[in-house]
PDB file of N, CA and C in Angstrom:
ATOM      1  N   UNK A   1      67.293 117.311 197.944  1.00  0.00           N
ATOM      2  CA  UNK A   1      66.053 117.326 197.215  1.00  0.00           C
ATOM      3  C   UNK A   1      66.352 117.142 195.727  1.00  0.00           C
ATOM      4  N   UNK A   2      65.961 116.128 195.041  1.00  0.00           N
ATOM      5  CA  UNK A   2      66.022 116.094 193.792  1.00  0.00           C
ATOM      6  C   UNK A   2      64.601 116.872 193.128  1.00  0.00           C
ATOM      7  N   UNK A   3      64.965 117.172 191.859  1.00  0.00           N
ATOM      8  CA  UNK A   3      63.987 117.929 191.208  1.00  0.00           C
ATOM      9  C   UNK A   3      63.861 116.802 189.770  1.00  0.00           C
ATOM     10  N   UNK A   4      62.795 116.853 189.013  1.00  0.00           N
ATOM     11  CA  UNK A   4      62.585 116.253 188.100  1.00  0.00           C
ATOM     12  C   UNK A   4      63.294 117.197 187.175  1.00  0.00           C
ATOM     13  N   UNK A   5      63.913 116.304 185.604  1.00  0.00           N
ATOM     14  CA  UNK A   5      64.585 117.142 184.620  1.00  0.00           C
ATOM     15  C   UNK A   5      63.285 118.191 183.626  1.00  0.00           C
ATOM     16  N   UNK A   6      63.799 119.126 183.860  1.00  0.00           N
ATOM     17  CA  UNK A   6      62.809 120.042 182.902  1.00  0.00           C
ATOM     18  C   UNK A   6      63.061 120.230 181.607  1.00  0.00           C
ATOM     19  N   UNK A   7      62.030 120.490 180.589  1.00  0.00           N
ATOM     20  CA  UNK A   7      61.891 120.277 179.378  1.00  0.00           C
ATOM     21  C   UNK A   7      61.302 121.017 178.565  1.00  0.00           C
ATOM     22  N   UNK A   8      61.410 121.231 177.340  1.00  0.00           N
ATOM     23  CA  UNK A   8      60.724 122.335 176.602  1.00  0.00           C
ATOM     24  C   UNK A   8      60.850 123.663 177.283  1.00  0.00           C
ATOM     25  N   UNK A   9      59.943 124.122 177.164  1.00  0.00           N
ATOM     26  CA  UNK A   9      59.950 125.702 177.511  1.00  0.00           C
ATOM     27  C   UNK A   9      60.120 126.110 179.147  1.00  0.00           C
ATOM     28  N   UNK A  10      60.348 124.490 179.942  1.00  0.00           N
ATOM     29  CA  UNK A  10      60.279 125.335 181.722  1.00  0.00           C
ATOM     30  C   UNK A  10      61.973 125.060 181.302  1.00  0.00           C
ATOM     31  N   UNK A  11      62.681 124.555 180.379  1.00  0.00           N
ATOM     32  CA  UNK A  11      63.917 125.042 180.816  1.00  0.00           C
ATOM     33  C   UNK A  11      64.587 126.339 181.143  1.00  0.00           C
ATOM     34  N   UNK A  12      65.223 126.257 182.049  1.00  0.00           N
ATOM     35  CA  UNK A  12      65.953 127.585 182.269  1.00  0.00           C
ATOM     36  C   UNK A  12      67.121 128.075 181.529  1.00  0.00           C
ATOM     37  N   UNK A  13      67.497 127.552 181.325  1.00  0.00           N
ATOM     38  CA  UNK A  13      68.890 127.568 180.074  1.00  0.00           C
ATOM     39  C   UNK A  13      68.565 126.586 178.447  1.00  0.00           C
ATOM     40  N   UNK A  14      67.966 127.826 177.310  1.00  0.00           N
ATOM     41  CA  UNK A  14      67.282 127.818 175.657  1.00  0.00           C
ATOM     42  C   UNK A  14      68.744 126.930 175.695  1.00  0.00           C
ATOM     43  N   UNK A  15      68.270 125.664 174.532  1.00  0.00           N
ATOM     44  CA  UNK A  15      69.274 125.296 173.631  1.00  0.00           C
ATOM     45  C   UNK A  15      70.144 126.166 172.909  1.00  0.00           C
ATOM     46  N   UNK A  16      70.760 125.913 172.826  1.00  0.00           N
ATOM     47  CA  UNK A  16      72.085 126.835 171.709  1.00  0.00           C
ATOM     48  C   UNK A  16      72.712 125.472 170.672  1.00  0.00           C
ATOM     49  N   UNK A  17      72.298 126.331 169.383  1.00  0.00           N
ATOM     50  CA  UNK A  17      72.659 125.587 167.699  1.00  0.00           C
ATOM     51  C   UNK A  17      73.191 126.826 167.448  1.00  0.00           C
ATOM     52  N   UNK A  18      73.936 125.844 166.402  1.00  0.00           N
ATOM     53  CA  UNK A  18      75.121 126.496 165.348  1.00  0.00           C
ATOM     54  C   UNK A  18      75.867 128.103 166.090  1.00  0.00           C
ATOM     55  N   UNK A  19      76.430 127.158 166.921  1.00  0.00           N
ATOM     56  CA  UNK A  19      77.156 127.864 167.919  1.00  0.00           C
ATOM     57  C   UNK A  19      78.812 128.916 167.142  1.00  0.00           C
ATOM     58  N   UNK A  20      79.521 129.566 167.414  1.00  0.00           N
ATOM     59  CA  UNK A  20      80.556 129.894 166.547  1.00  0.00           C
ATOM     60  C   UNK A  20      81.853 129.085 167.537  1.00  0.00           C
ATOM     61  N   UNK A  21      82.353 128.433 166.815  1.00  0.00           N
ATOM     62  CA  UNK A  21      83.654 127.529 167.403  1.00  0.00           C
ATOM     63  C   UNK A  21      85.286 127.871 167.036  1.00  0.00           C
ATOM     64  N   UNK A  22      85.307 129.069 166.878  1.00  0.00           N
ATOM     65  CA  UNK A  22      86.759 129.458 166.645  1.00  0.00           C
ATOM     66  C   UNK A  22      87.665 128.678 167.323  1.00  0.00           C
ATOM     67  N   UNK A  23      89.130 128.952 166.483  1.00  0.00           N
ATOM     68  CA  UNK A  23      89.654 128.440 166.803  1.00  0.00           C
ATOM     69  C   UNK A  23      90.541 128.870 168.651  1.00  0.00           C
ATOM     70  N   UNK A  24      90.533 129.725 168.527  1.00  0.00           N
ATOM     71  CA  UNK A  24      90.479 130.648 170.050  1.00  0.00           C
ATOM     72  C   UNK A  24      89.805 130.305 170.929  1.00  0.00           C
ATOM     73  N   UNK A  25      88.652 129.544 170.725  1.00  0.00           N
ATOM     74  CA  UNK A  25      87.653 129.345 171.463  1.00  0.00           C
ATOM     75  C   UNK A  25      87.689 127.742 171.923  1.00  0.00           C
ATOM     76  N   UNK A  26      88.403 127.207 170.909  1.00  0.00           N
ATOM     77  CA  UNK A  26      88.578 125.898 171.304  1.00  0.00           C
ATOM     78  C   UNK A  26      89.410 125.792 172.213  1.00  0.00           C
ATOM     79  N   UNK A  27      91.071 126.657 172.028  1.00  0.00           N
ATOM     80  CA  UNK A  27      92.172 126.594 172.559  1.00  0.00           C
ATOM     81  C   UNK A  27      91.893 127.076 173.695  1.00  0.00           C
ATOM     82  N   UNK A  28      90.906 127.707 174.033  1.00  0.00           N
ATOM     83  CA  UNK A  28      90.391 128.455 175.716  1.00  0.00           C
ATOM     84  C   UNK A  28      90.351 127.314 176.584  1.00  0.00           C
ATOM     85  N   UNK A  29      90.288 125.673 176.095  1.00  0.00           N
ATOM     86  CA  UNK A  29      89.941 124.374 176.696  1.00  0.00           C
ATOM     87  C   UNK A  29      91.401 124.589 177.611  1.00  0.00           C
ATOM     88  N   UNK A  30      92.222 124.769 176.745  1.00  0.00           N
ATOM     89  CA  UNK A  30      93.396 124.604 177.104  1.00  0.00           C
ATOM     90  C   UNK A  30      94.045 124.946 178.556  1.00  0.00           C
ATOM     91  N   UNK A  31      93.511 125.942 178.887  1.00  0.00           N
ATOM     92  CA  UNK A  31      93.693 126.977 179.787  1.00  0.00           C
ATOM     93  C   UNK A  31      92.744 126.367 180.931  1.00  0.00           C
ATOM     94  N   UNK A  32      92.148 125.371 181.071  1.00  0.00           N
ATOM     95  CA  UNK A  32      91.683 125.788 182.494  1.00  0.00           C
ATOM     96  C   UNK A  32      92.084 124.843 183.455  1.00  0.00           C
ATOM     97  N   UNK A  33      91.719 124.729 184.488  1.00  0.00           N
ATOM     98  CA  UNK A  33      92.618 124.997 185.645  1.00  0.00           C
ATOM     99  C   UNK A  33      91.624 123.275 186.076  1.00  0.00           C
ATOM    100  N   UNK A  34      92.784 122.592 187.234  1.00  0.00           N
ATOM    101  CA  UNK A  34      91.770 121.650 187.653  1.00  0.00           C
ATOM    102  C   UNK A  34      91.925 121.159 189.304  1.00  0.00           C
ATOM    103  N   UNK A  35      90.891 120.503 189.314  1.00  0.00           N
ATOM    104  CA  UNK A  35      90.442 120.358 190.741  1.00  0.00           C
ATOM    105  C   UNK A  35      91.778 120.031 191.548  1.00  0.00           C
ATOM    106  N   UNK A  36      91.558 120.180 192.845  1.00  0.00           N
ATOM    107  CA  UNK A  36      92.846 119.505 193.315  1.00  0.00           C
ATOM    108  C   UNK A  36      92.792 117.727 193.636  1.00  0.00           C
ATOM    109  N   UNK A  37      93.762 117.198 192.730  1.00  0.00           N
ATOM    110  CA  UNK A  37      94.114 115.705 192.819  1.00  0.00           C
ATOM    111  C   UNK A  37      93.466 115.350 191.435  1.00  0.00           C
ATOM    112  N   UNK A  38      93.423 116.073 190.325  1.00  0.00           N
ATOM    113  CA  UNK A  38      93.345 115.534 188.879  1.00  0.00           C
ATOM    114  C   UNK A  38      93.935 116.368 188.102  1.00  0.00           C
ATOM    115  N   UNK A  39      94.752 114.964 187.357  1.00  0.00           N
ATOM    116  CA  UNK A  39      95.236 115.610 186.844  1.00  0.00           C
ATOM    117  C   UNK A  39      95.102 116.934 185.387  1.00  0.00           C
ATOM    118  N   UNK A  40      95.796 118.278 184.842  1.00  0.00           N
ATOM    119  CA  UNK A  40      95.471 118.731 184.278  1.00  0.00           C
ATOM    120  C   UNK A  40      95.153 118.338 183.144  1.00  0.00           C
ATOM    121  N   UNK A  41      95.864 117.755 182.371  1.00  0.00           N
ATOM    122  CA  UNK A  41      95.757 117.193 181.136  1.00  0.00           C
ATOM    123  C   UNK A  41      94.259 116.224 181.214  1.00  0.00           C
ATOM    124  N   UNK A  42      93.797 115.648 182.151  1.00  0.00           N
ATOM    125  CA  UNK A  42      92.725 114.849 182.091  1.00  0.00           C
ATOM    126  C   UNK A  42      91.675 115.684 182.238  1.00  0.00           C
ATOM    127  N   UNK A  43      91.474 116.781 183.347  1.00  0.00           N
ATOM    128  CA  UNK A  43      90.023 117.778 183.372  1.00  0.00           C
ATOM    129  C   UNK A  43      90.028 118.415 182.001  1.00  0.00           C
ATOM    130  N   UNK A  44      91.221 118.606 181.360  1.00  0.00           N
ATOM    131  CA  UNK A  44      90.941 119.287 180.028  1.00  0.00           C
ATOM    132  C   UNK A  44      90.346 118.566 179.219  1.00  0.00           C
ATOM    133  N   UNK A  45      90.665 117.231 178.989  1.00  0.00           N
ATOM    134  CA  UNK A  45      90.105 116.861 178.142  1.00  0.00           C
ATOM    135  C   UNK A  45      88.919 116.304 178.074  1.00  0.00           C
ATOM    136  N   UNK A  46      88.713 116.088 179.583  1.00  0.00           N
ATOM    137  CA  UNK A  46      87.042 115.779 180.465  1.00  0.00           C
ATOM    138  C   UNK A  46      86.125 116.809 179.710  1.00  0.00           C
ATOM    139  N   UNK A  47      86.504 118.181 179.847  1.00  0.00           N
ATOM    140  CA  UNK A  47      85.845 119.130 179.770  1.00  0.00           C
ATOM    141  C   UNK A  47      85.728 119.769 178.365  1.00  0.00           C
ATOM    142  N   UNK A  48      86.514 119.461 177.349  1.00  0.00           N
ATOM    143  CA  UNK A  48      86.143 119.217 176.077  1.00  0.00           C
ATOM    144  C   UNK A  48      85.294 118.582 175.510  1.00  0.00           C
ATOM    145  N   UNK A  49      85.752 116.972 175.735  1.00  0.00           N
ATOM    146  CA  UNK A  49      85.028 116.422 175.774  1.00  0.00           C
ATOM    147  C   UNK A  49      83.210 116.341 176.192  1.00  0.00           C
ATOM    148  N   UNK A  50      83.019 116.946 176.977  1.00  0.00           N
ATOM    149  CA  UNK A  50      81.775 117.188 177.610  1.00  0.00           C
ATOM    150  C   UNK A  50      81.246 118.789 176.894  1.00  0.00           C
ATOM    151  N   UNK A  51      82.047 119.549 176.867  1.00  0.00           N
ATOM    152  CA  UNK A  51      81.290 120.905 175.900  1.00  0.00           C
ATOM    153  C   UNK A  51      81.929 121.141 174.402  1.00  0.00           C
ATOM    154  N   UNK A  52      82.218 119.993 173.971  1.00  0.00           N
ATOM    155  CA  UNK A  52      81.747 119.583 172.478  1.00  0.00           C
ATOM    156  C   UNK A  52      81.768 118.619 171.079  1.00  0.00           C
ATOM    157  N   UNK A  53      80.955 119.562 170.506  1.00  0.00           N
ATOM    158  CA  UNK A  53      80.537 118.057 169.186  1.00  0.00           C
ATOM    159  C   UNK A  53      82.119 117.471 168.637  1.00  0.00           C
ATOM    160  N   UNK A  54      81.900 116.359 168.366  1.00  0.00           N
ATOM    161  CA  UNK A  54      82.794 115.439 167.686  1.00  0.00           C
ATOM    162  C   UNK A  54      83.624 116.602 166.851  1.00  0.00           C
ATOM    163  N   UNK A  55      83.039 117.200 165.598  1.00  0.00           N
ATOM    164  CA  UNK A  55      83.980 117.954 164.736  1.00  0.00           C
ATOM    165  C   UNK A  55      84.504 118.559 165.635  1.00  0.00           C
ATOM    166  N   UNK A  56      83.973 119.348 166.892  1.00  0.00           N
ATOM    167  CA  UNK A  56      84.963 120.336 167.452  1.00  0.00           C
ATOM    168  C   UNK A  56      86.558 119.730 168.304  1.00  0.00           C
ATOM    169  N   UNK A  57      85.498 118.471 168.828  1.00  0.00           N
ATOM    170  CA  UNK A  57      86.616 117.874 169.397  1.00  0.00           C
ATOM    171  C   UNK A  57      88.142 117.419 168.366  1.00  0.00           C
ATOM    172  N   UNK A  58      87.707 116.863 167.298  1.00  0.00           N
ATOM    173  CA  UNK A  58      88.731 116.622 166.457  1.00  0.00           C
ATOM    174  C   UNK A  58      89.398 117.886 165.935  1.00  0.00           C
ATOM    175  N   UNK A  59      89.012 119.413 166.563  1.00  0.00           N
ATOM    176  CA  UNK A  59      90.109 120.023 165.879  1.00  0.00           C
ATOM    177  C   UNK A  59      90.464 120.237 166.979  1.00  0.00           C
ATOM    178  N   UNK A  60      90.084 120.209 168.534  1.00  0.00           N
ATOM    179  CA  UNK A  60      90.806 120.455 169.530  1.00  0.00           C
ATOM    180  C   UNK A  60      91.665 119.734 169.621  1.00  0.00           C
ATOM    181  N   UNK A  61      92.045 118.246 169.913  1.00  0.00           N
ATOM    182  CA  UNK A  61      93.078 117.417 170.196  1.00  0.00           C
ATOM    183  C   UNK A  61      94.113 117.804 169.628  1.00  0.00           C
ATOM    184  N   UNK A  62      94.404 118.250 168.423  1.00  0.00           N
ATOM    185  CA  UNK A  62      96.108 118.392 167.889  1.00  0.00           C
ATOM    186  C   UNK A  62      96.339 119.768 168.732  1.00  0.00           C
ATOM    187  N   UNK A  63      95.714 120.725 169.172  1.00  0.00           N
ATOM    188  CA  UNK A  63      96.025 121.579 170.157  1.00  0.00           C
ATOM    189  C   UNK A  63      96.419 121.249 171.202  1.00  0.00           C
ATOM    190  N   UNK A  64      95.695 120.120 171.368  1.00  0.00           N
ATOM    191  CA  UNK A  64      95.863 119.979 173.082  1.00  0.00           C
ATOM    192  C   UNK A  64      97.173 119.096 173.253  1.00  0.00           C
ATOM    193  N   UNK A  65      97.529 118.392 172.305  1.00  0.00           N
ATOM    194  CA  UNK A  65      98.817 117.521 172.054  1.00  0.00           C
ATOM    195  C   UNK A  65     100.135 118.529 171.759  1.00  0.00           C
ATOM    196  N   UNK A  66      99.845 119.726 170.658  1.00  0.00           N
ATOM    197  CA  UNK A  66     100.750 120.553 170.237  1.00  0.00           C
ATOM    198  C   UNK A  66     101.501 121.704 171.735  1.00  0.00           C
ATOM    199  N   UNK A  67     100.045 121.283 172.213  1.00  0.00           N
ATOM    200  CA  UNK A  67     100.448 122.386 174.052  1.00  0.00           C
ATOM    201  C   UNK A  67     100.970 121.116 174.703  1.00  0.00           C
ATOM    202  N   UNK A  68     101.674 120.238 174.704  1.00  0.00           N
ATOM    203  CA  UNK A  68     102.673 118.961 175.088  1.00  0.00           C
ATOM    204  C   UNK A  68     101.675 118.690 175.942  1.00  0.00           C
ATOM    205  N   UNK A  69     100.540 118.360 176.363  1.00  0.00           N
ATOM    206  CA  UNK A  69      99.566 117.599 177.037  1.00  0.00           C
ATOM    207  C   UNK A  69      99.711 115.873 176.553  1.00  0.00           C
ATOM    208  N   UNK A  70      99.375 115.082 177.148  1.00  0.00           N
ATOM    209  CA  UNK A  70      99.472 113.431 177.134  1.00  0.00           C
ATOM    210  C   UNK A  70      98.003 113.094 177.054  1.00  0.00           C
ATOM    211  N   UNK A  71      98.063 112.247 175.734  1.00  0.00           N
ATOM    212  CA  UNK A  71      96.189 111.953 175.289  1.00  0.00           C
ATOM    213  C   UNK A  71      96.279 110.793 176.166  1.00  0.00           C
ATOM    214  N   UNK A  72      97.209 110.110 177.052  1.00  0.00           N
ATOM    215  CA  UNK A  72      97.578 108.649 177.530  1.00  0.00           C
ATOM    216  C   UNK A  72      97.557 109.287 179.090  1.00  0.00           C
ATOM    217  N   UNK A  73      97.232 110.319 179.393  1.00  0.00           N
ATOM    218  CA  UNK A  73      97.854 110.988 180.825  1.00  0.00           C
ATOM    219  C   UNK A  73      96.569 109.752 181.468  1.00  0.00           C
ATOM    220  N   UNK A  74      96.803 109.158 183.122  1.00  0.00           N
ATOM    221  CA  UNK A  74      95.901 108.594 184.022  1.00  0.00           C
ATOM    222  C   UNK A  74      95.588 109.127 185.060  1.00  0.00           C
ATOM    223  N   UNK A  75      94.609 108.228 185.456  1.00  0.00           N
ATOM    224  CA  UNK A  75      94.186 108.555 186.946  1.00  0.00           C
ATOM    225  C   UNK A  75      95.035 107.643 187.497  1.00  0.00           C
ATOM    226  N   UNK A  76      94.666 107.973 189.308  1.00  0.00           N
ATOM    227  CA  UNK A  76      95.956 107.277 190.481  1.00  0.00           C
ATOM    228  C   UNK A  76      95.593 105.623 190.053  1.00  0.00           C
ATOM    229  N   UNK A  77      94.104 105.304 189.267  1.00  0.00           N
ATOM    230  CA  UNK A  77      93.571 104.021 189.352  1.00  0.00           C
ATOM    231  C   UNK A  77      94.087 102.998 188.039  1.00  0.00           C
ATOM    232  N   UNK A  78      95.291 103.612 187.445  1.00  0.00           N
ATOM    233  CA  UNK A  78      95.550 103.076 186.090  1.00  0.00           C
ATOM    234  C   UNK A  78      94.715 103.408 184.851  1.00  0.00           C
ATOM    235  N   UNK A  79      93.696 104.063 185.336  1.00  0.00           N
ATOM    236  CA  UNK A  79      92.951 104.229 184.002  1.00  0.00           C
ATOM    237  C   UNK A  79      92.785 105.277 182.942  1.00  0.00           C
ATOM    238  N   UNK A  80      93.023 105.255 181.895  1.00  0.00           N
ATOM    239  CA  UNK A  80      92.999 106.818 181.297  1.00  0.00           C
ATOM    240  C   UNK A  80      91.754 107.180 180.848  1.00  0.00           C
ATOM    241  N   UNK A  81      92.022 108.499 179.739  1.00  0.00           N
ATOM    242  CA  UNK A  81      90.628 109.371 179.436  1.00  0.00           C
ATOM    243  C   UNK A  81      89.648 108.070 178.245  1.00  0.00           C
ATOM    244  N   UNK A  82      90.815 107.255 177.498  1.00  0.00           N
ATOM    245  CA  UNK A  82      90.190 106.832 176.845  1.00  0.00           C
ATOM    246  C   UNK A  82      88.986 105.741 177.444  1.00  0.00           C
ATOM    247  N   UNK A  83      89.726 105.042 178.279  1.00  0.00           N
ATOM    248  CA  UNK A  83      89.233 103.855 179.115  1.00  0.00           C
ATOM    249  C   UNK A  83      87.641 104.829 179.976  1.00  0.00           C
ATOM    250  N   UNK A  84      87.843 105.930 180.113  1.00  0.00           N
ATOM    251  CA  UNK A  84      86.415 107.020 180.194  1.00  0.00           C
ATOM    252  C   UNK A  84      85.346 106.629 179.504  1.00  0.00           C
ATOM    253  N   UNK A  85      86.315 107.577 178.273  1.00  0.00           N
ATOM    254  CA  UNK A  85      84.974 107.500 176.678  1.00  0.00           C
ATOM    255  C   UNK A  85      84.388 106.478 176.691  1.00  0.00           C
ATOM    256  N   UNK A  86      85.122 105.390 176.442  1.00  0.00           N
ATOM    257  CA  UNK A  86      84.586 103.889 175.982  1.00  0.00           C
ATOM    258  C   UNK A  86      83.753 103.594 176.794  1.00  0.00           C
ATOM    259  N   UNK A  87      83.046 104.261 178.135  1.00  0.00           N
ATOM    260  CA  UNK A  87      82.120 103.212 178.382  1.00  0.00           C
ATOM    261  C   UNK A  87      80.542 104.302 177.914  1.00  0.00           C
ATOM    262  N   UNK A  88      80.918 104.947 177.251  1.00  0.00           N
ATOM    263  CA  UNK A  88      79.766 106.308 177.039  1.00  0.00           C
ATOM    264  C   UNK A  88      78.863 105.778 175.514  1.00  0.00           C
ATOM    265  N   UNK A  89      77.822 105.061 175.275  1.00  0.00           N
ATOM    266  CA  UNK A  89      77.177 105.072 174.387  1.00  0.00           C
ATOM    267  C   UNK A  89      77.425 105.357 173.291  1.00  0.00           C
ATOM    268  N   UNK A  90      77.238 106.430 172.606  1.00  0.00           N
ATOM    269  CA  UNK A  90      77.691 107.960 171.690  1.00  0.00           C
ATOM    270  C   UNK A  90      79.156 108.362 171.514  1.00  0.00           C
ATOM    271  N   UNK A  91      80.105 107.465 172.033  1.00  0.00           N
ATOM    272  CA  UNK A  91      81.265 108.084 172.072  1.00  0.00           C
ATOM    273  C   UNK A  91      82.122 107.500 170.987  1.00  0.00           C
ATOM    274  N   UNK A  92      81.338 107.078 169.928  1.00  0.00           N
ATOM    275  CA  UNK A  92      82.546 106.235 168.960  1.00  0.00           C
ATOM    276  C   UNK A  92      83.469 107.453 168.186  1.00  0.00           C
ATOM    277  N   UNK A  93      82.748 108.592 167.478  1.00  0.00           N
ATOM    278  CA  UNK A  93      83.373 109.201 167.026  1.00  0.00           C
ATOM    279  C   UNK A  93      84.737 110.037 167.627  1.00  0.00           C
ATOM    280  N   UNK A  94      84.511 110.629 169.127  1.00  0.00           N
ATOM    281  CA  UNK A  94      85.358 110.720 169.992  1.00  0.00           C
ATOM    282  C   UNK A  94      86.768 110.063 170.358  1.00  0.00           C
ATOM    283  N   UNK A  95      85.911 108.735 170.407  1.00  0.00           N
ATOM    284  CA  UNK A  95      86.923 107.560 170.328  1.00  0.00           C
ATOM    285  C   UNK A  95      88.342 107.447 169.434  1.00  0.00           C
ATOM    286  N   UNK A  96      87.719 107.639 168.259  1.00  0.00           N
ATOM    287  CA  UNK A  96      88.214 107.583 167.024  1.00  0.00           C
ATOM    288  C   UNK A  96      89.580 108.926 167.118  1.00  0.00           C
ATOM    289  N   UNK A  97      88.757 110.106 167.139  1.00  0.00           N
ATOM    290  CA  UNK A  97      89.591 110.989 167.127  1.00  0.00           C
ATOM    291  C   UNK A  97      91.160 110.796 168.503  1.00  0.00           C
ATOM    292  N   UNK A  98      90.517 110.452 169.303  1.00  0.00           N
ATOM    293  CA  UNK A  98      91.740 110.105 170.540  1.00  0.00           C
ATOM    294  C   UNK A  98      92.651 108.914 170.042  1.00  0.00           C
ATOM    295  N   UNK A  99      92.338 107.866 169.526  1.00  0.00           N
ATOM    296  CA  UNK A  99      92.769 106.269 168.885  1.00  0.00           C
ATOM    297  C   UNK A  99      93.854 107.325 167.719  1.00  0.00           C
ATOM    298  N   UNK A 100      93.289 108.331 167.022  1.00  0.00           N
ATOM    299  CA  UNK A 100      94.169 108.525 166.023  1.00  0.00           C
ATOM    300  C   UNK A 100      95.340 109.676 166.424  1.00  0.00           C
ATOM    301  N   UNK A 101      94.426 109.711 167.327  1.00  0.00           N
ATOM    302  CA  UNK A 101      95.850 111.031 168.351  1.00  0.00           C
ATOM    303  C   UNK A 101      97.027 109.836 168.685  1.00  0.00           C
ATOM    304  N   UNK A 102      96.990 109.080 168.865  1.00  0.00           N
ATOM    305  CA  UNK A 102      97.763 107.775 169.940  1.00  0.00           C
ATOM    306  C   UNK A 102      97.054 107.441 171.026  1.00  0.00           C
ATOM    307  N   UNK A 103      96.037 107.887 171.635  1.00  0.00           N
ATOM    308  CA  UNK A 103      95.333 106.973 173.077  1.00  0.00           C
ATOM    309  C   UNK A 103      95.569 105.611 172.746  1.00  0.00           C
ATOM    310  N   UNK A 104      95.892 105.309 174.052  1.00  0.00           N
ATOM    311  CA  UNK A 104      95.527 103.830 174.250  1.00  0.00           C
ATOM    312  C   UNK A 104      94.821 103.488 175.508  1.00  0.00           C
ATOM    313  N   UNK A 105      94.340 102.460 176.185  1.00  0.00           N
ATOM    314  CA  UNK A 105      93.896 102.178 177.005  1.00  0.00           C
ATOM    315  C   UNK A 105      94.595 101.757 177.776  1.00  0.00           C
ATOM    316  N   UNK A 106      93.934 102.393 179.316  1.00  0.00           N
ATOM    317  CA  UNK A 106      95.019 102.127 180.520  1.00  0.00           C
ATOM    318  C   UNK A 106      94.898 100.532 181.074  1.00  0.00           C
ATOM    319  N   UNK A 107      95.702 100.315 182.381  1.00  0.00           N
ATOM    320  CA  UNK A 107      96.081  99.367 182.998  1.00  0.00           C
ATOM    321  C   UNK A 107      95.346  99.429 184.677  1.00  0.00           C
ATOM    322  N   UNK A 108      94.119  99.486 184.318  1.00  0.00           N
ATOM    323  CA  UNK A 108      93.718  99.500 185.625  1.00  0.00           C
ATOM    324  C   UNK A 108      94.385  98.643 186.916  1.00  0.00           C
ATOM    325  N   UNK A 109      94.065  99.503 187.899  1.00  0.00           N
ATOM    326  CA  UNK A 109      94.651  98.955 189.303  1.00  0.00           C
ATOM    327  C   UNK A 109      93.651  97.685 190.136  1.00  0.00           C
TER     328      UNK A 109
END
């Protein structure tokens, strides 16, 4: 059963602004755990990526590089996180920050 997306006030979960982003809080990315058959370094950065803004992301990556993680790590399909971003609308700034980490784009299969 699909449900239509809810809006304004029938949401069930209030927006959250000017959130507090410690640095502890970023490095918590670090730590989590991933599905079986992906790799870690990629759900982490999936999942950064996806819970947060550009500034946050750019102070996460030198963490996530400094914890010897691979901004170049792939899937079984040749493709990496960057070859992800790039097809996402909104993702230039993201982009940017991974391009200046070293990402490059994978070699699909």
């Amino acid at each position: 059963m699909i449900e239509e997306k809810k809006t304004g006030k029938e949401r069930t979960q209030p927006a959250t602004r000017n959130e507090e982003w410690s640095d502890e809080r970023i490095r918590s990315f670090l730590d989590l755990e991933p599905p079986e058959s992906v790799p870690a370094a990629y759900h982490i950065l999936t999942k950064a990526y996806r819970g947060m803004l550009p500034e946050h992301f750019a102070r996460f990556v030198p963490f996530f590089v400094a914890a010897g993680h691979d901004v170049n790590v792939t899937l079984p399909n040749g493709t990496t996180f960057l070859d992800h971003v790039s097809q996402h609308r909104a993702a230039t700034p993201y982009i940017e920050v991974l391009e200046a980490a070293g990402a490059k784009r994978g070699n699909p299969a």
